[in-house]
N, C-alpha and C. Protein backbone atom coordinates (compact mmCIF):
# COMPACT_ATOMS: atom_id res chain seq x y z
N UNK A 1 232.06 43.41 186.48
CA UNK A 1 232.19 43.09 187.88
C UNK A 1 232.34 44.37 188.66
N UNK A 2 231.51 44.18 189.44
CA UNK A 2 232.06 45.58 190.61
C UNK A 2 232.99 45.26 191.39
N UNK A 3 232.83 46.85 192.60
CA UNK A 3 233.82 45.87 193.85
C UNK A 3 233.60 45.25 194.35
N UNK A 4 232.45 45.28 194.94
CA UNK A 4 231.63 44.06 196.20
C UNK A 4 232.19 42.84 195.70
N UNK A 5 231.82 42.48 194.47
CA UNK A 5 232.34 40.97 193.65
C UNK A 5 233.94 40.87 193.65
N UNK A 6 234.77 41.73 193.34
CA UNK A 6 236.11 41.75 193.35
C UNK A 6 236.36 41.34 194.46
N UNK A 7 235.96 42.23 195.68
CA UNK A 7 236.32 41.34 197.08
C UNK A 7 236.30 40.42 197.51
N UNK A 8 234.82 40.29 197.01
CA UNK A 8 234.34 38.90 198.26
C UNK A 8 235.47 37.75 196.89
N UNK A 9 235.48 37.88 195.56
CA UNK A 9 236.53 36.75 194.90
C UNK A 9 237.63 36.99 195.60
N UNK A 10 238.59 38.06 195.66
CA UNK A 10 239.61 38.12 196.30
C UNK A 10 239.84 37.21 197.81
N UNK A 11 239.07 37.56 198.74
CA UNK A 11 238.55 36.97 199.82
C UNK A 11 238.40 35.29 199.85
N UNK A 12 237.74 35.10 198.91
CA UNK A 12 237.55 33.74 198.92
C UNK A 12 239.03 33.25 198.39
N UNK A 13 239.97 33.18 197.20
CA UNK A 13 240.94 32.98 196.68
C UNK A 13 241.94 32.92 197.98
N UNK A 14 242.03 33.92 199.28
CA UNK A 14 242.99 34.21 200.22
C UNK A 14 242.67 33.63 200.85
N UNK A 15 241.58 33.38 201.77
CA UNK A 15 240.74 32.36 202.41
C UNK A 15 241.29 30.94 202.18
N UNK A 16 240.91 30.25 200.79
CA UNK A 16 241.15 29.08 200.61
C UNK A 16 242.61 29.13 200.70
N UNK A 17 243.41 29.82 199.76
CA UNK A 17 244.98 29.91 200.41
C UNK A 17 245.25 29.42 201.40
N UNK A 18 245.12 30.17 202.53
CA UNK A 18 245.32 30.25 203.73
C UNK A 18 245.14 29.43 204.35
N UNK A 19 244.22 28.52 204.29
CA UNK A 19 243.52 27.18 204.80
C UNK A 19 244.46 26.07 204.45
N UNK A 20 244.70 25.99 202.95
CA UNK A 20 245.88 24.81 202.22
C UNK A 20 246.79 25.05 203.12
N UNK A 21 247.48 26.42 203.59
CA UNK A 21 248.71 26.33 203.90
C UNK A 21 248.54 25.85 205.51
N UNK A 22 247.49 26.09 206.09
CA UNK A 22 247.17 25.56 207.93
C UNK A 22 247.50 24.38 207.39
N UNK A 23 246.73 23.68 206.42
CA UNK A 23 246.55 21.61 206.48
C UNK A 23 247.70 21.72 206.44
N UNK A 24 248.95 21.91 205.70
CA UNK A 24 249.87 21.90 205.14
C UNK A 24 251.01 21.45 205.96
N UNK A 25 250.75 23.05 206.74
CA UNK A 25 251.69 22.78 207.77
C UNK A 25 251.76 21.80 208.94
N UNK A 26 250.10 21.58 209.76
CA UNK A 26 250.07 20.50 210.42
C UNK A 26 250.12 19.23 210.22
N UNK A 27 250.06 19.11 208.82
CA UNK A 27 250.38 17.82 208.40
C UNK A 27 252.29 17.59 208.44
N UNK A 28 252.82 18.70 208.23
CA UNK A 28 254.35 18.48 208.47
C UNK A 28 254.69 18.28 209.83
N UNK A 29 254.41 19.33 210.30
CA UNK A 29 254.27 19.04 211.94
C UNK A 29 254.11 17.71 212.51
N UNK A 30 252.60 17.02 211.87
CA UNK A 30 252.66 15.79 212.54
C UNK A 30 253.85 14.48 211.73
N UNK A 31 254.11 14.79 210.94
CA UNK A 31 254.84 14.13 210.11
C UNK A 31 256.73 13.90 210.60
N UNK A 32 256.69 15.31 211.00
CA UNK A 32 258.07 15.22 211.53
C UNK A 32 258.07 15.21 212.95
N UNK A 33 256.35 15.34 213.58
CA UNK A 33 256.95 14.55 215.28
C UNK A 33 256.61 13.45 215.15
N UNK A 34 256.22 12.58 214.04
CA UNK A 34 256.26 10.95 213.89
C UNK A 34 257.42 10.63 213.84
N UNK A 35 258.33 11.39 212.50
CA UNK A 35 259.82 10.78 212.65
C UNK A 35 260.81 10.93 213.55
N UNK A 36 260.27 11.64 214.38
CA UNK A 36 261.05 11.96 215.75
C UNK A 36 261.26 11.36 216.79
N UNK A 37 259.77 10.50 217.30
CA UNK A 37 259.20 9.50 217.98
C UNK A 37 259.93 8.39 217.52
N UNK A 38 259.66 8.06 215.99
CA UNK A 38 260.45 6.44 214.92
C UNK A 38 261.73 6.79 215.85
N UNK A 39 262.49 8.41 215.04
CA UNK A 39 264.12 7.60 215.41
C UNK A 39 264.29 7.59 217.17
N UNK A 40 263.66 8.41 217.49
CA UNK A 40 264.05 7.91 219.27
C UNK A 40 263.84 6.56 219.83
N UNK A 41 262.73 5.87 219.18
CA UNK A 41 262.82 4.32 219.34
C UNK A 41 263.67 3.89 218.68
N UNK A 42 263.94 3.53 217.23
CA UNK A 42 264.90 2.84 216.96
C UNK A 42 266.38 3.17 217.44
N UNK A 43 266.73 4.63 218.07
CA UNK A 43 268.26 4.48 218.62
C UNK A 43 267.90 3.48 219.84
N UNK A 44 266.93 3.66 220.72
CA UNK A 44 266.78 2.98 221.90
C UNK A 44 267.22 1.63 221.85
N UNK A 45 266.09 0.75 220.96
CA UNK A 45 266.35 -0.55 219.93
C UNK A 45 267.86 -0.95 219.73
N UNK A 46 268.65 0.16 218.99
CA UNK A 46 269.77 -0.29 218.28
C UNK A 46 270.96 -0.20 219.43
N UNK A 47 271.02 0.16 220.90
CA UNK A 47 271.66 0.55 222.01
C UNK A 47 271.78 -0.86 222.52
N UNK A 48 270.34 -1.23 222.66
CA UNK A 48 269.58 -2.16 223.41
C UNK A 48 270.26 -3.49 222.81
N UNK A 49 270.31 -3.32 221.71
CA UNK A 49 270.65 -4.53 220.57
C UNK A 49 272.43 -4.99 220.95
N UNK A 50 272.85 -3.51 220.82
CA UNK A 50 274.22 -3.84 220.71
C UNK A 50 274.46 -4.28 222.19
N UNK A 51 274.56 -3.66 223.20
CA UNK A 51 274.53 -3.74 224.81
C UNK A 51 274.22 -5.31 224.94
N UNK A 52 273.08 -5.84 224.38
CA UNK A 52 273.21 -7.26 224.57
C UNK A 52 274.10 -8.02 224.22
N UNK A 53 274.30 -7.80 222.91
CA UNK A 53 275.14 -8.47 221.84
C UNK A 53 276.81 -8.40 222.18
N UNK A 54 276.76 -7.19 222.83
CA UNK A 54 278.40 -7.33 223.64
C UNK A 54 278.46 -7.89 224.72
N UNK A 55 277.72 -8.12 225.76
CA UNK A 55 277.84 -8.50 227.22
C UNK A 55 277.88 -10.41 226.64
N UNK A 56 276.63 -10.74 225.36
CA UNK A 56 277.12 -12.07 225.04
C UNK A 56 277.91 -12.50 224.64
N UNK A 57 278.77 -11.82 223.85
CA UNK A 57 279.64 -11.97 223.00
C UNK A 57 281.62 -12.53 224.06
N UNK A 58 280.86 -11.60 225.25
CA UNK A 58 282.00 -11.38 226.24
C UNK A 58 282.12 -12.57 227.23
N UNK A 59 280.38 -12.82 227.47
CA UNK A 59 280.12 -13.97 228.11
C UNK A 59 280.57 -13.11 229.84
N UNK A 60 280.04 -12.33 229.79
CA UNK A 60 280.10 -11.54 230.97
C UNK A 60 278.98 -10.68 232.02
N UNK A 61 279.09 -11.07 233.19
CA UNK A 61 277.75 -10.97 233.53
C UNK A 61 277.52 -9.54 234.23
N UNK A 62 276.32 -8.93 234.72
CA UNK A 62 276.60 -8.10 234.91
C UNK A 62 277.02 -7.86 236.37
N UNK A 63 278.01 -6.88 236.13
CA UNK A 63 278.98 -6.75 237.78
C UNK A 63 279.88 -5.45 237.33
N UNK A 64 280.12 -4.97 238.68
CA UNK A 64 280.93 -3.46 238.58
C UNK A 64 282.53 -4.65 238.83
N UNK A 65 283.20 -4.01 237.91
CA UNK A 65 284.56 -4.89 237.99
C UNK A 65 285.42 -3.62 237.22
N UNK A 66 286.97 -3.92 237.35
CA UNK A 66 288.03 -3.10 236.89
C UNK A 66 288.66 -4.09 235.78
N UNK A 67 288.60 -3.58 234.72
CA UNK A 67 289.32 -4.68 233.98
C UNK A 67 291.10 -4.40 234.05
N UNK A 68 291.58 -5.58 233.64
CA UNK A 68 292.94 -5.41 233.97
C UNK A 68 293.47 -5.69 232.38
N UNK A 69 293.06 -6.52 231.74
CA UNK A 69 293.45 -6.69 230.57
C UNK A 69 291.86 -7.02 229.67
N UNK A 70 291.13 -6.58 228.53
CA UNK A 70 290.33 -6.79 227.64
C UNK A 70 290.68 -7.63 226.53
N UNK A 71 290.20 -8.55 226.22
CA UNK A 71 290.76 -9.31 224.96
C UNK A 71 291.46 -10.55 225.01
N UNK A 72 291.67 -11.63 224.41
CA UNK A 72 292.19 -13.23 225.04
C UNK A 72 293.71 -12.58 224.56
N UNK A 73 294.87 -13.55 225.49
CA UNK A 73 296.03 -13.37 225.86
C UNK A 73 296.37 -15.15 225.53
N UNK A 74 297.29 -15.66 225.01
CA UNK A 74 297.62 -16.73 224.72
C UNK A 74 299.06 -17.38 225.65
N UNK A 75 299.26 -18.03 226.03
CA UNK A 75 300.37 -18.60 226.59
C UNK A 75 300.80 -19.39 225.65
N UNK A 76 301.66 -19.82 224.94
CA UNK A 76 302.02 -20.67 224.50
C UNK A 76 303.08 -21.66 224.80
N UNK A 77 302.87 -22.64 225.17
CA UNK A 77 304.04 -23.17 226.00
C UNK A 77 304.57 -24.37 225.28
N UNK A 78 306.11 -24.64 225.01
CA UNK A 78 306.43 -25.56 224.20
C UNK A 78 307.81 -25.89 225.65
N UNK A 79 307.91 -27.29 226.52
CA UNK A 79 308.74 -27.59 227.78
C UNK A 79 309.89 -28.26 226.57
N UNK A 80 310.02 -28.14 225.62
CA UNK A 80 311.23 -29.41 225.22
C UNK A 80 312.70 -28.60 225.37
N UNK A 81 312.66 -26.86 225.61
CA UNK A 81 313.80 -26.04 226.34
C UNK A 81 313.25 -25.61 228.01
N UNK A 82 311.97 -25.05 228.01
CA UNK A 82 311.96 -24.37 229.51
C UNK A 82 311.05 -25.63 230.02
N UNK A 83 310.90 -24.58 231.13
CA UNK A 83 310.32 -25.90 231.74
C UNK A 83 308.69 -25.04 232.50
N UNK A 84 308.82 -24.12 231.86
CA UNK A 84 307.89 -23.19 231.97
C UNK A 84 307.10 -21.84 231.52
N UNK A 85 306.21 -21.62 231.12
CA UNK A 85 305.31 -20.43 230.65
C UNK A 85 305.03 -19.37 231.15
N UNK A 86 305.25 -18.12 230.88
CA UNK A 86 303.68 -16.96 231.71
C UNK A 86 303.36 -16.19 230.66
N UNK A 87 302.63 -15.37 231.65
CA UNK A 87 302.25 -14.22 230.76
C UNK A 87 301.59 -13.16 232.49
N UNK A 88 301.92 -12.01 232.10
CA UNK A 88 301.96 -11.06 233.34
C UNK A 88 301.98 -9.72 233.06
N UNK A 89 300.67 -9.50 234.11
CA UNK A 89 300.15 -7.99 233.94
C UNK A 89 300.58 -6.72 234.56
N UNK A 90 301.53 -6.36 234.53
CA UNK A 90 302.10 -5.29 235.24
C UNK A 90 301.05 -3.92 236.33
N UNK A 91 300.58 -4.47 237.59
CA UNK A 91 299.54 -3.88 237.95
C UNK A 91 300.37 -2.27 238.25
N UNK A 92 301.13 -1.98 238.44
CA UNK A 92 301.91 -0.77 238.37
C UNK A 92 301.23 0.41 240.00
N UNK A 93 301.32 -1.24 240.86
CA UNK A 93 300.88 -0.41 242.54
C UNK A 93 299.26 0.18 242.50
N UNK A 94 298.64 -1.06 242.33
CA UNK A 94 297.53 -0.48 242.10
C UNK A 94 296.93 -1.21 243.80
N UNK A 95 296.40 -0.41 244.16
CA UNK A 95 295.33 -0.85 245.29
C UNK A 95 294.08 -1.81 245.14
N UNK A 96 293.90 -2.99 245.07
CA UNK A 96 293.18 -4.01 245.04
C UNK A 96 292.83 -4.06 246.16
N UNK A 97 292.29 -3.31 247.19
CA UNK A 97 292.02 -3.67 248.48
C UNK A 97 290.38 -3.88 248.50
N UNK A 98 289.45 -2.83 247.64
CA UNK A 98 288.25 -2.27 247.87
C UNK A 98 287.64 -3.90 246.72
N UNK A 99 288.37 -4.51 245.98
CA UNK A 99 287.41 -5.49 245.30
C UNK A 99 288.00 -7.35 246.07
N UNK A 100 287.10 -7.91 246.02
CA UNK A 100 287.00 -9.20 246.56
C UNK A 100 287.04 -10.87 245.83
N UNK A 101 287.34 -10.47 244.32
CA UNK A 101 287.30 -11.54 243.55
C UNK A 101 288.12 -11.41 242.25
N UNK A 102 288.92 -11.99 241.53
CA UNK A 102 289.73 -12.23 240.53
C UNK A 102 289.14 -12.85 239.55
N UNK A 103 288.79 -12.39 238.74
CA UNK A 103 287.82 -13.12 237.78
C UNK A 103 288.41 -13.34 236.46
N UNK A 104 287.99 -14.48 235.67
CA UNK A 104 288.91 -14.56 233.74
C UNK A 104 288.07 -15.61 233.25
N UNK A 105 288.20 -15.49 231.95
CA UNK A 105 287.82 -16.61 231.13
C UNK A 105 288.91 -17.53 230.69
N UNK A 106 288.73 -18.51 230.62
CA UNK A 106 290.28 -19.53 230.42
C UNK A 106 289.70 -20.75 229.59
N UNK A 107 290.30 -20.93 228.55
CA UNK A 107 290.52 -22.00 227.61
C UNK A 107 291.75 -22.83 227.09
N UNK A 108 291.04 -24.41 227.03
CA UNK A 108 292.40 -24.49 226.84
C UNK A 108 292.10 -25.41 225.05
N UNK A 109 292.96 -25.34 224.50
CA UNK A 109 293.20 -25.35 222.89
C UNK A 109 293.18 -26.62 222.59
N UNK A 110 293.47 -27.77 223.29
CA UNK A 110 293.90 -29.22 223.31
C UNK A 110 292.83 -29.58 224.87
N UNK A 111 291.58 -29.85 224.25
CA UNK A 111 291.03 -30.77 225.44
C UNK A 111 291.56 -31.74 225.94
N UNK A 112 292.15 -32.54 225.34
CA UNK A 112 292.42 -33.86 226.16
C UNK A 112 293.88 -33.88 226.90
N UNK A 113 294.45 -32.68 226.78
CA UNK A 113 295.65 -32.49 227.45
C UNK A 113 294.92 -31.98 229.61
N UNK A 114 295.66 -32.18 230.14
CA UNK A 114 295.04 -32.22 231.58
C UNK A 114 296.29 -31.01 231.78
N UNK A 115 295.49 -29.83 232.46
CA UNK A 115 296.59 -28.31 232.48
C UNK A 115 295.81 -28.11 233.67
N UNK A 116 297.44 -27.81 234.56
CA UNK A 116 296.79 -26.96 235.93
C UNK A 116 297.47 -25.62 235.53
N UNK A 117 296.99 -24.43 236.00
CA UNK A 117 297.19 -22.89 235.46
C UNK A 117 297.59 -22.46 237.05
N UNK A 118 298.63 -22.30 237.33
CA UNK A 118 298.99 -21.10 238.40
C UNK A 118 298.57 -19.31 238.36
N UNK A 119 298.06 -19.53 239.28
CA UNK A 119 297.41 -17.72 239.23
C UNK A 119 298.66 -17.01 240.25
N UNK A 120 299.42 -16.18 240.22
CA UNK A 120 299.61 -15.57 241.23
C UNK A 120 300.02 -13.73 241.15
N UNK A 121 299.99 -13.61 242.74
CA UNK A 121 299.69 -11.94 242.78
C UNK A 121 301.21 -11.88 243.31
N UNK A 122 302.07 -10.69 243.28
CA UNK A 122 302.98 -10.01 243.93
C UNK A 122 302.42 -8.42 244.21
N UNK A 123 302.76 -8.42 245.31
CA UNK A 123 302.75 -7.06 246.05
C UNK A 123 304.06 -6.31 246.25
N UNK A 124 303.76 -5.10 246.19
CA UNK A 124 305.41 -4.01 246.40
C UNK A 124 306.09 -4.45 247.62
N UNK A 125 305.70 -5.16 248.64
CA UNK A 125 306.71 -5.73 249.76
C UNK A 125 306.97 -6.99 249.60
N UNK A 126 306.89 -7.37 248.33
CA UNK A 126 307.48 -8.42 247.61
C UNK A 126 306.80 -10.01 248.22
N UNK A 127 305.21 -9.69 248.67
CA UNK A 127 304.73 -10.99 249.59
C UNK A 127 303.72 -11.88 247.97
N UNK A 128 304.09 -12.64 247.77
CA UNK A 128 303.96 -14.07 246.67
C UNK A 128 302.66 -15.08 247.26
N UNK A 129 301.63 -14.95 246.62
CA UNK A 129 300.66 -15.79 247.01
C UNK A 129 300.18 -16.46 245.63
N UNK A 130 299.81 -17.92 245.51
CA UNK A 130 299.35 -18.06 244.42
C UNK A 130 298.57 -19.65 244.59
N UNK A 131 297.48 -19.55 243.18
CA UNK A 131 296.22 -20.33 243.80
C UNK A 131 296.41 -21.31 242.00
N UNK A 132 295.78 -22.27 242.50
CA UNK A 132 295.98 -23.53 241.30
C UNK A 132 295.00 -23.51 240.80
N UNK A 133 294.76 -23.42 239.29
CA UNK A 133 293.67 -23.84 238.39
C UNK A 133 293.75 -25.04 237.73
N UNK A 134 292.79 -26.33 238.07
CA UNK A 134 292.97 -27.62 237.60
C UNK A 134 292.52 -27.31 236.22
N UNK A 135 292.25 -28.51 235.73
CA UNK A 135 291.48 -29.21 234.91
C UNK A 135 291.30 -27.82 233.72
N UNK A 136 292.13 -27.36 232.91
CA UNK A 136 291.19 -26.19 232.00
C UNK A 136 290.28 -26.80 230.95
N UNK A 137 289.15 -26.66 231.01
CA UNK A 137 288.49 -27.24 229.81
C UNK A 137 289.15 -26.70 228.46
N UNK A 138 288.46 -27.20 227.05
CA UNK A 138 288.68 -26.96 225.80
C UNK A 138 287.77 -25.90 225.19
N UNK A 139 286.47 -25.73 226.27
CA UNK A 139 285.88 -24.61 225.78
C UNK A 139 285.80 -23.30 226.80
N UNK A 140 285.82 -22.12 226.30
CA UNK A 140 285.31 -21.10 227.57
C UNK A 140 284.67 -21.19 228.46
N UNK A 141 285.44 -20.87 229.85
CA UNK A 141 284.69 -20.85 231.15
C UNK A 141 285.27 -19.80 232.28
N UNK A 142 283.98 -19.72 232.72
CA UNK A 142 284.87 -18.28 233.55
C UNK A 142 285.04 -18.73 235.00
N UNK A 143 285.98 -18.08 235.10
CA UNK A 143 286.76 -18.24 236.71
C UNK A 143 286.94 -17.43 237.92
N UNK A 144 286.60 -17.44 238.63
CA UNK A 144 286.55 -16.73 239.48
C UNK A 144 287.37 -16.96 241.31
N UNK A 145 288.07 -16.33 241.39
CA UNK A 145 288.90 -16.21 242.31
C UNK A 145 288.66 -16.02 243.40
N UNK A 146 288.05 -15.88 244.62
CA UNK A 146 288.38 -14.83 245.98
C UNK A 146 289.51 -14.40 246.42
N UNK A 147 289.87 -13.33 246.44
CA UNK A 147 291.11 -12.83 246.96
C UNK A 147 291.55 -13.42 248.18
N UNK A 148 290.65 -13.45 249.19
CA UNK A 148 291.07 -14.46 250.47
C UNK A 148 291.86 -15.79 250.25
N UNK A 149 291.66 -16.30 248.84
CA UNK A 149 292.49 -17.65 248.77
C UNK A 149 293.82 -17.43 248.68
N UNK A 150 294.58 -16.06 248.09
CA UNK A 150 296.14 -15.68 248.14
C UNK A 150 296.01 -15.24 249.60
N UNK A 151 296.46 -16.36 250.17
CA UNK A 151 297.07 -16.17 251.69
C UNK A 151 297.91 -15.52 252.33
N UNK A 152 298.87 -15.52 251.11
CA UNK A 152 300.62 -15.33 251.46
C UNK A 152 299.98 -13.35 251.39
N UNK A 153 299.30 -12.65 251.25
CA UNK A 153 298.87 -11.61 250.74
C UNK A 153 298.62 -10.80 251.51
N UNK A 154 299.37 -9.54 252.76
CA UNK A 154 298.69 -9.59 253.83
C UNK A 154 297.99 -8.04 253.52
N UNK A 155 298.76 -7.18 252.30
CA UNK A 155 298.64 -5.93 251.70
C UNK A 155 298.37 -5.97 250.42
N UNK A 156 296.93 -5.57 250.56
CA UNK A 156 296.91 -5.46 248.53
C UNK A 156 296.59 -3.66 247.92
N UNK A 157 296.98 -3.08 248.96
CA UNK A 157 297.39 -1.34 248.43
C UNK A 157 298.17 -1.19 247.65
N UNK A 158 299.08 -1.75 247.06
CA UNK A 158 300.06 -1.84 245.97
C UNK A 158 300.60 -3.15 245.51
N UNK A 159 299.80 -3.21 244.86
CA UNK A 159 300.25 -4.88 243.95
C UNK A 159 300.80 -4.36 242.54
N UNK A 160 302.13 -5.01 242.34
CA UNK A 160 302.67 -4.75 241.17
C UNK A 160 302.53 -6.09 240.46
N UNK A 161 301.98 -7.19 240.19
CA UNK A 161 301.68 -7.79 239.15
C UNK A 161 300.66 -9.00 239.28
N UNK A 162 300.28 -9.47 237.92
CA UNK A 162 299.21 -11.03 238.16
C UNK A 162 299.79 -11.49 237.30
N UNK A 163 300.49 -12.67 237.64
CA UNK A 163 300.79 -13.54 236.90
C UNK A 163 299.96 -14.89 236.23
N UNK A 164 300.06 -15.73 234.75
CA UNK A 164 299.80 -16.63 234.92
C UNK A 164 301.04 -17.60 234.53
N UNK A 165 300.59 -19.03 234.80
CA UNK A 165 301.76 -19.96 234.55
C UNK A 165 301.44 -20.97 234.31
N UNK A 166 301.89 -21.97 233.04
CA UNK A 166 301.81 -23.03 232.80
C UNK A 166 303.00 -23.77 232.72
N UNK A 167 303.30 -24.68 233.85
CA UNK A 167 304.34 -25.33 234.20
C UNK A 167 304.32 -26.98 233.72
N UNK A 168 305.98 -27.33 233.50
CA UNK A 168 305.99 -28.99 232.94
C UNK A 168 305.17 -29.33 233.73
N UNK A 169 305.47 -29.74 234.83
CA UNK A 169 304.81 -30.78 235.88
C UNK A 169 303.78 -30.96 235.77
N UNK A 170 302.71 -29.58 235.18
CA UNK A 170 301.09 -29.59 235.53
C UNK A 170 300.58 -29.46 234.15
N UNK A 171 301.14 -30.14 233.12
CA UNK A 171 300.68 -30.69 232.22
C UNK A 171 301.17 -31.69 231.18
N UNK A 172 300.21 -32.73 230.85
CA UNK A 172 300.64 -33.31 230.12
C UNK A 172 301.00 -34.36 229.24
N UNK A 173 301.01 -32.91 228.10
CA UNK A 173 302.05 -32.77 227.15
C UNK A 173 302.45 -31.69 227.01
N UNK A 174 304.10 -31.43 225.91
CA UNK A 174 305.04 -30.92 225.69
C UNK A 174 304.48 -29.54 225.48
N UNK A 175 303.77 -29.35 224.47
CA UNK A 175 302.95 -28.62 223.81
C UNK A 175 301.80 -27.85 223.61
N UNK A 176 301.27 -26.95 223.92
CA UNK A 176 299.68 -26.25 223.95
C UNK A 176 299.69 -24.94 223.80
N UNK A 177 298.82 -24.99 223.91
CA UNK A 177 297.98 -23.31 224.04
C UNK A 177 296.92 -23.49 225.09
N UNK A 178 297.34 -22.11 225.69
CA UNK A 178 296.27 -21.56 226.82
C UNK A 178 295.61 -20.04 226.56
N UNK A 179 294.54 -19.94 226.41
CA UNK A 179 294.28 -18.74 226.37
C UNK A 179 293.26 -17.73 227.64
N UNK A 180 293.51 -16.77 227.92
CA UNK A 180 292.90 -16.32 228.73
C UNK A 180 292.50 -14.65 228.69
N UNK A 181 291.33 -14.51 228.73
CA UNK A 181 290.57 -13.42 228.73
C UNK A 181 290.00 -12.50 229.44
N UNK A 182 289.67 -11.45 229.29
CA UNK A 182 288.39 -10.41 230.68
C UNK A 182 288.73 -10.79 231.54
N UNK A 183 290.11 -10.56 232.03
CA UNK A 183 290.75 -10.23 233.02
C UNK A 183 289.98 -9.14 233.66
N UNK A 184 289.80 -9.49 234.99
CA UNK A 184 289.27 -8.16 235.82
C UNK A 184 288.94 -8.54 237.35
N UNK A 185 289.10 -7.71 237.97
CA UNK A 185 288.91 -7.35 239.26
C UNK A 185 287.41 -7.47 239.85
N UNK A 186 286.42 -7.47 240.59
CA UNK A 186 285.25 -7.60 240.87
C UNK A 186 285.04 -7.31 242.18
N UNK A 187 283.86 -6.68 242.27
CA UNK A 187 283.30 -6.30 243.68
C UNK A 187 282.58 -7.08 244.29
């Protein structure tokens, strides 16, 4: 073999090299901006998934609201000593002025028992307004308030609490459960 032949083999050997390693690489290239594209859709997907799956789960629609309490809250009320129930959220002077509705989910544990639910607000100048919830069904339902219905209410820049109440009179029987949930404020 001479040189001429040594080269042009050399040449060709580096050549083809060189070529494997171009496919090579653009094939990774396209390979890993495929899997790049996959996972940016499937996080999208799996966001999308959950975001639904909580707003149903909550049974909550969509609305800018302040929650006051997350999670069901139980009353349990047994009248054969008191003659009455609560349960109460310590708003700790919060300004309720800028939202317009009182919103919750409320169940009651014993359908065929007939429960009226007292809602009421106190304010730091000690003014007491409070609004009647008939009939609680046995399954979840959400409730919704207007603040305009607490009358007695003439300042809501500092409200120190929301009460609820299940009283003898407004049910009955002796015995139940009330539960109430997604407590929150609404615009």
């Amino acid at each position: 073999m001479d040189k001429k032949d040594i080269y042009e083999h050399l040449a060709k050997i580096y050549l083809d090299a060189s070529s494997k390693k171009k496919k090579r690489n653009k094939s990774h290239h396209k390979l890993f901006k495929n899997l790049f594209i996959l996972s940016i859709f499937m996080l999208a997907a799996l966001s999308t998934a959950l975001f639904s799956s909580s707003a149903k789960r909550h049974h909550l629609p969509a609305e800018t609201a302040l929650f006051l309490q997350n999670g069901p809250s139980k009353i349990n009320f047994n009248f054969d000593p008191a003659s009455r129930e609560t349960y109460t959220i310590n708003l700790n002077r919060l300004n309720v002025g800028r939202f317009k509705q009182l919103a919750f989910a409320l169940r009651n544990m014993n359908p065929k028992d007939t429960i009226a639910l007292r809602v009421e607000f106190t304010n730091a100048f000690k003014e007491r307004s409070e609004v009647y919830i008939k009939d609680i069904p046995g399954k979840w339902r959400d409730v919704r308030i207007n603040l305009a219905q607490f009358e007695n209410i003439n300042d809501w820049s500092e409200m120190n609490s929301l009460t609820f109440t299940v009283e003898a009179w407004n049910a009955a029987r002796k015995k139940g459960v009330v539960y109430i949930d997604n407590i929150r404020l609404t615009k």
